[in-house]
C-alpha atoms as a PDB file:
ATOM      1  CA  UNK A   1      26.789 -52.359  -5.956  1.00  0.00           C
ATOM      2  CA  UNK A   2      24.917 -52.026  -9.702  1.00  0.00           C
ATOM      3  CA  UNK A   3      23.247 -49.322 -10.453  1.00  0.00           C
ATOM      4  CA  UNK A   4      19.462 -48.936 -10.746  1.00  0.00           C
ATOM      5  CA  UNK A   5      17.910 -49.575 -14.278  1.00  0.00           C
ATOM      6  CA  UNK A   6      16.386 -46.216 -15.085  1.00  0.00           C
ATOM      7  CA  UNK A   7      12.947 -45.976 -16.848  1.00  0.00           C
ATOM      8  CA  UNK A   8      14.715 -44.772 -19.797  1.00  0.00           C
ATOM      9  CA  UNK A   9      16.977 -47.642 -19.936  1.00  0.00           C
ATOM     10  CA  UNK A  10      13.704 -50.057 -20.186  1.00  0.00           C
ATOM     11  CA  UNK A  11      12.088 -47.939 -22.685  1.00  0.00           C
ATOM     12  CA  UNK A  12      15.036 -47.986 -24.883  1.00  0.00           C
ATOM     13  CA  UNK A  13      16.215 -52.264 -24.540  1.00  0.00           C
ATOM     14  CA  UNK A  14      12.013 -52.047 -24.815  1.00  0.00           C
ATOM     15  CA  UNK A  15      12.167 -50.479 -28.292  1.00  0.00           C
ATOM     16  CA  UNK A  16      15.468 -51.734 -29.368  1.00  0.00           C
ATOM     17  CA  UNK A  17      13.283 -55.141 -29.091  1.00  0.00           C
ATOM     18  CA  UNK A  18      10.725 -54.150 -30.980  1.00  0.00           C
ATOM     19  CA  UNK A  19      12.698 -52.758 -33.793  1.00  0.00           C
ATOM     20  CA  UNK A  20      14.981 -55.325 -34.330  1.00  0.00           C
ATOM     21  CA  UNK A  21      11.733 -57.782 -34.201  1.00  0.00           C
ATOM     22  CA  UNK A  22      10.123 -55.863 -36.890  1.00  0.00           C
ATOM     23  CA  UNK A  23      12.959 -55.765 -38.770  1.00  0.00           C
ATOM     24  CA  UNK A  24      13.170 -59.828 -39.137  1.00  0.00           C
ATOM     25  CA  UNK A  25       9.350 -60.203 -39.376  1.00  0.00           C
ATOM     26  CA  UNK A  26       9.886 -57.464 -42.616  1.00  0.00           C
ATOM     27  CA  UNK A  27      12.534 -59.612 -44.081  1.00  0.00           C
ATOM     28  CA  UNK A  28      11.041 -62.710 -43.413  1.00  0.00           C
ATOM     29  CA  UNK A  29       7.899 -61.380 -45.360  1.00  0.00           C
ATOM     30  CA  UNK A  30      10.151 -59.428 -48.385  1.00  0.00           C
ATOM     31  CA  UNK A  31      12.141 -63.373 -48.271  1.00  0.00           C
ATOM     32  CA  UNK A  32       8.761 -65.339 -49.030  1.00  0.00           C
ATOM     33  CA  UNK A  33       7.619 -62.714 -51.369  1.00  0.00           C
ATOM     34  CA  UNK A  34      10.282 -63.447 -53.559  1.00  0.00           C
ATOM     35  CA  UNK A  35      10.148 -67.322 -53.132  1.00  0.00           C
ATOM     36  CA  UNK A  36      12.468 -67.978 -49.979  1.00  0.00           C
ATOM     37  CA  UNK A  37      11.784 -69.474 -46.499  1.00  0.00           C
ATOM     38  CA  UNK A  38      13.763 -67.064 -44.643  1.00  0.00           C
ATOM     39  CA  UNK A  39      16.264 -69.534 -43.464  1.00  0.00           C
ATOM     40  CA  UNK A  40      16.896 -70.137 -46.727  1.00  0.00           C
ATOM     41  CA  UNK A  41      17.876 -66.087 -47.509  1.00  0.00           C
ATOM     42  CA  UNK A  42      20.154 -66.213 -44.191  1.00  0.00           C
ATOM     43  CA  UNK A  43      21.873 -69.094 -45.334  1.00  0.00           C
ATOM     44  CA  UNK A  44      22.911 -67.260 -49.211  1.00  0.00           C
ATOM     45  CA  UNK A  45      23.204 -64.221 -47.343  1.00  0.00           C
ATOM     46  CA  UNK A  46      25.783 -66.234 -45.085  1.00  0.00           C
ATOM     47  CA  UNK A  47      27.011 -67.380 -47.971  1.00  0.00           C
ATOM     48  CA  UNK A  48      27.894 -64.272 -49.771  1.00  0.00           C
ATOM     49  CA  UNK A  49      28.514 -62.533 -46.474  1.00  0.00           C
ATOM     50  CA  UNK A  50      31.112 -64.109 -45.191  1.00  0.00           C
ATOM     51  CA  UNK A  51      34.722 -62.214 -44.128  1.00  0.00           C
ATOM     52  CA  UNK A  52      37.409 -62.013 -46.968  1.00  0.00           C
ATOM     53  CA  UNK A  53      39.366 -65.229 -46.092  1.00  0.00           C
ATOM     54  CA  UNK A  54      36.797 -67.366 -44.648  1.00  0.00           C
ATOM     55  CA  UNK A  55      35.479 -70.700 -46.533  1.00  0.00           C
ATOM     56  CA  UNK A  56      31.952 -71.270 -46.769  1.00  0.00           C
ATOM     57  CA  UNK A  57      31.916 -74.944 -45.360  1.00  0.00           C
ATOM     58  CA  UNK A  58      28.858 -76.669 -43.635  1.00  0.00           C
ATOM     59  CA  UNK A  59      30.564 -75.873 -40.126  1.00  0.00           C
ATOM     60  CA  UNK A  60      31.193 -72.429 -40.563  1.00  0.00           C
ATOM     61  CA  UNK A  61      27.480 -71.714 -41.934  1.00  0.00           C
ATOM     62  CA  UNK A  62      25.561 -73.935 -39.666  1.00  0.00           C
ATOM     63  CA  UNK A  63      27.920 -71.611 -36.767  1.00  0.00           C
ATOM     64  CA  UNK A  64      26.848 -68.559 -39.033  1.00  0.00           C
ATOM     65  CA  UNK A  65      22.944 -69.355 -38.894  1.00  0.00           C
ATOM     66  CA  UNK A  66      23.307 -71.230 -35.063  1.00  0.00           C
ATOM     67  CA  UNK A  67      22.300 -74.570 -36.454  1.00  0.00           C
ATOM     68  CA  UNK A  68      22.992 -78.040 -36.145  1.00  0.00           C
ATOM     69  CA  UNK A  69      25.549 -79.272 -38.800  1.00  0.00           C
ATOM     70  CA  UNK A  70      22.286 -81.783 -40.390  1.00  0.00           C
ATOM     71  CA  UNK A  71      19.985 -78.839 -40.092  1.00  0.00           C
ATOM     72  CA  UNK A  72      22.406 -77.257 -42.112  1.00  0.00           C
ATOM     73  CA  UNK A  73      22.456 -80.029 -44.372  1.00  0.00           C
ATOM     74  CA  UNK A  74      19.362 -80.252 -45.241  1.00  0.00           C
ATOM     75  CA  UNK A  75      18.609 -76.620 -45.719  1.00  0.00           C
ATOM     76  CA  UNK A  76      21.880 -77.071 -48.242  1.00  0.00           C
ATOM     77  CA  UNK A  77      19.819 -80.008 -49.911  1.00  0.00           C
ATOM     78  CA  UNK A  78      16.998 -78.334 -50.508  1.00  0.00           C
ATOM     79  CA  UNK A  79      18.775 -74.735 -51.574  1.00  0.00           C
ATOM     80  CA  UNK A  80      20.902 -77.084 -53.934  1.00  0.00           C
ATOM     81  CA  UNK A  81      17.427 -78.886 -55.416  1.00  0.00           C
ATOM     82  CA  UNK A  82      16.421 -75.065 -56.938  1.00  0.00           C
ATOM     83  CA  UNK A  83      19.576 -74.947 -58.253  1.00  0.00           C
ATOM     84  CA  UNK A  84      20.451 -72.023 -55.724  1.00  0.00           C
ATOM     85  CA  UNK A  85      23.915 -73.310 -54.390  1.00  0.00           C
ATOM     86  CA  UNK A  86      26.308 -75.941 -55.377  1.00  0.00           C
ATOM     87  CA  UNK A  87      28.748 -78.092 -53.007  1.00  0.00           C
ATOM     88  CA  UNK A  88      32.172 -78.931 -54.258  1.00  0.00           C
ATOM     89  CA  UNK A  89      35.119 -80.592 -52.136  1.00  0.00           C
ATOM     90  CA  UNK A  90      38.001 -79.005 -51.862  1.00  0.00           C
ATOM     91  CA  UNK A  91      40.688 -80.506 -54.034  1.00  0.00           C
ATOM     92  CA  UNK A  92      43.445 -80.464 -51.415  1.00  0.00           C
ATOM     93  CA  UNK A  93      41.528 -81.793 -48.678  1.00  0.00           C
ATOM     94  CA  UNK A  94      38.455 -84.248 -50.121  1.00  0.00           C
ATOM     95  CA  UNK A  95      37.182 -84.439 -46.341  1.00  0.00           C
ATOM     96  CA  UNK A  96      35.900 -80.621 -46.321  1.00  0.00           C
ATOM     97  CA  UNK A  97      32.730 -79.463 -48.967  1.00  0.00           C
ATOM     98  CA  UNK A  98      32.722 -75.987 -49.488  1.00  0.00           C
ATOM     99  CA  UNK A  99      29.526 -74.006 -50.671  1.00  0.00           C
ATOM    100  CA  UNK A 100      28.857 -71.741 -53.117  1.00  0.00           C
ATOM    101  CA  UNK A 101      25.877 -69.382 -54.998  1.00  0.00           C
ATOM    102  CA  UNK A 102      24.873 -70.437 -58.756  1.00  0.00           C
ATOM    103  CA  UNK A 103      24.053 -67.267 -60.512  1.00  0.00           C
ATOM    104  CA  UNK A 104      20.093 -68.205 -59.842  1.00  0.00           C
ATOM    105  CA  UNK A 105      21.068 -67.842 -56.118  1.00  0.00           C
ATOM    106  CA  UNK A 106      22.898 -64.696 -56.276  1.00  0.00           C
ATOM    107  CA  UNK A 107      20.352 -63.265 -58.134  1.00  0.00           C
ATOM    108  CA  UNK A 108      17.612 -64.206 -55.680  1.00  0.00           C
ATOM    109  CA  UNK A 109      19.198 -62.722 -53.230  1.00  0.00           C
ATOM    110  CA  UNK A 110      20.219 -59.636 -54.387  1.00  0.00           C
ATOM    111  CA  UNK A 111      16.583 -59.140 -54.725  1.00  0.00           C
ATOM    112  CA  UNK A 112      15.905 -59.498 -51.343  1.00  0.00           C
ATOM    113  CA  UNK A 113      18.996 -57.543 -49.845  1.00  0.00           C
ATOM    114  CA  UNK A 114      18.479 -54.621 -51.920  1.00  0.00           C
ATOM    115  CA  UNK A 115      15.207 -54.155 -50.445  1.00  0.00           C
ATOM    116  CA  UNK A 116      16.221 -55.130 -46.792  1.00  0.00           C
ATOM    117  CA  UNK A 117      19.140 -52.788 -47.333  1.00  0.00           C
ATOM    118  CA  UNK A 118      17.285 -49.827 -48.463  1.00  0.00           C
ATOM    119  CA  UNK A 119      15.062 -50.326 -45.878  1.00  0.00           C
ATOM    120  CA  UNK A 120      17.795 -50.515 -43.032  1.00  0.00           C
ATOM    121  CA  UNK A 121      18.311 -47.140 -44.925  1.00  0.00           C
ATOM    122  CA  UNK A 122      14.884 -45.803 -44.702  1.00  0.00           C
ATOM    123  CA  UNK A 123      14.249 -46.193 -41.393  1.00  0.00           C
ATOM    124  CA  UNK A 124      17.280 -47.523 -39.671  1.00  0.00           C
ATOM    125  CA  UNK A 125      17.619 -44.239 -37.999  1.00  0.00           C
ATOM    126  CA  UNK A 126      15.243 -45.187 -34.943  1.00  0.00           C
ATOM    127  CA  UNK A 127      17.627 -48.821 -34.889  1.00  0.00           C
ATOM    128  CA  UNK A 128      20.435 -46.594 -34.381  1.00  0.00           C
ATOM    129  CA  UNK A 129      18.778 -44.790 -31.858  1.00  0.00           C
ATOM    130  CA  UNK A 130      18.129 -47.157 -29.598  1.00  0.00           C
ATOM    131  CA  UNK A 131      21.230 -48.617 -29.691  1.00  0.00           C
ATOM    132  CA  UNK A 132      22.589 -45.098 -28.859  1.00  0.00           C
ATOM    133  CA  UNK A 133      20.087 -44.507 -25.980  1.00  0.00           C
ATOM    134  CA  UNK A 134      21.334 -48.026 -24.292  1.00  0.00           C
ATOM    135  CA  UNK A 135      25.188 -47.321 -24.977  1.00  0.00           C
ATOM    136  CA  UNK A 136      24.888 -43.771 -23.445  1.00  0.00           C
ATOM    137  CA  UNK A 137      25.335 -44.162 -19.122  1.00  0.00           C
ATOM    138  CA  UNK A 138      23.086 -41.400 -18.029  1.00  0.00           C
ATOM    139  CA  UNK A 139      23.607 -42.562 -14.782  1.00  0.00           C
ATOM    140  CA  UNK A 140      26.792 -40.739 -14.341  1.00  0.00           C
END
């Protein structure tokens, strides 16, 4: 049989929650400050993100952000309008279009991860935290 929930095990998943909601609604905000729908910073961030090895094609971002491959499209289109990201085909295989940051891109984003990551550094503390208060079985 499971164990009870204990009190402290909803207060913590409670402000776990909370923190990792004000985190987004931060970044969303610091995004559109500097000019991005915040879609648009996950996808760059995807972009420039992604594990050594691992090609930036539609698939693999629209997996990265949990779209639809013509959302992902058509967030591509309009990134590529600004002049934020390119797509090339890959010259061994003409079927698969890889993406990639122009230098207008990367330097929009930098922007905004600098600031989200000095915030994570600021006050990711109470994020760690929580995490640490749900991982730890005080039930024992």
């Amino acid at each position: 049989m499971a164990k009870e929930i204990t009190s402290a095990e909803y207060q913590a998943l409670a402000e776990l929650r909370y923190l990792i909601r004000k985190f987004v609604g931060e970044g969303d905000a610091v995004a559109r400050a500097a000019g991005l729908e915040p879609q648009q910073y996950l996808l760059l961030l995807a972009i420039r993100g992604l594990p050594e090895g691992e090609e930036a094609t539609i698939q693999a971002l629209a997996d990265r952000l949990a779209l639809k491959h013509h959302s992902m499209v058509e967030l591509i289109d309009r990134l590529e309008v600004h002049g934020y990201l390119r797509r090339s085909r890959r010259r061994d295989d003409r079927r698969r279009v890889l993406v990639s940051l122009l230098p207008k891109g990367e330097k929009l984003l930098e922007q905004v991860a600098r600031h989200r990551i000095s915030e994570l550094r600021s006050n990711g503390t109470a994020l760690v935290k929580a995490i640490g208060d749900l991982l730890e079985d005080r039930r024992v």
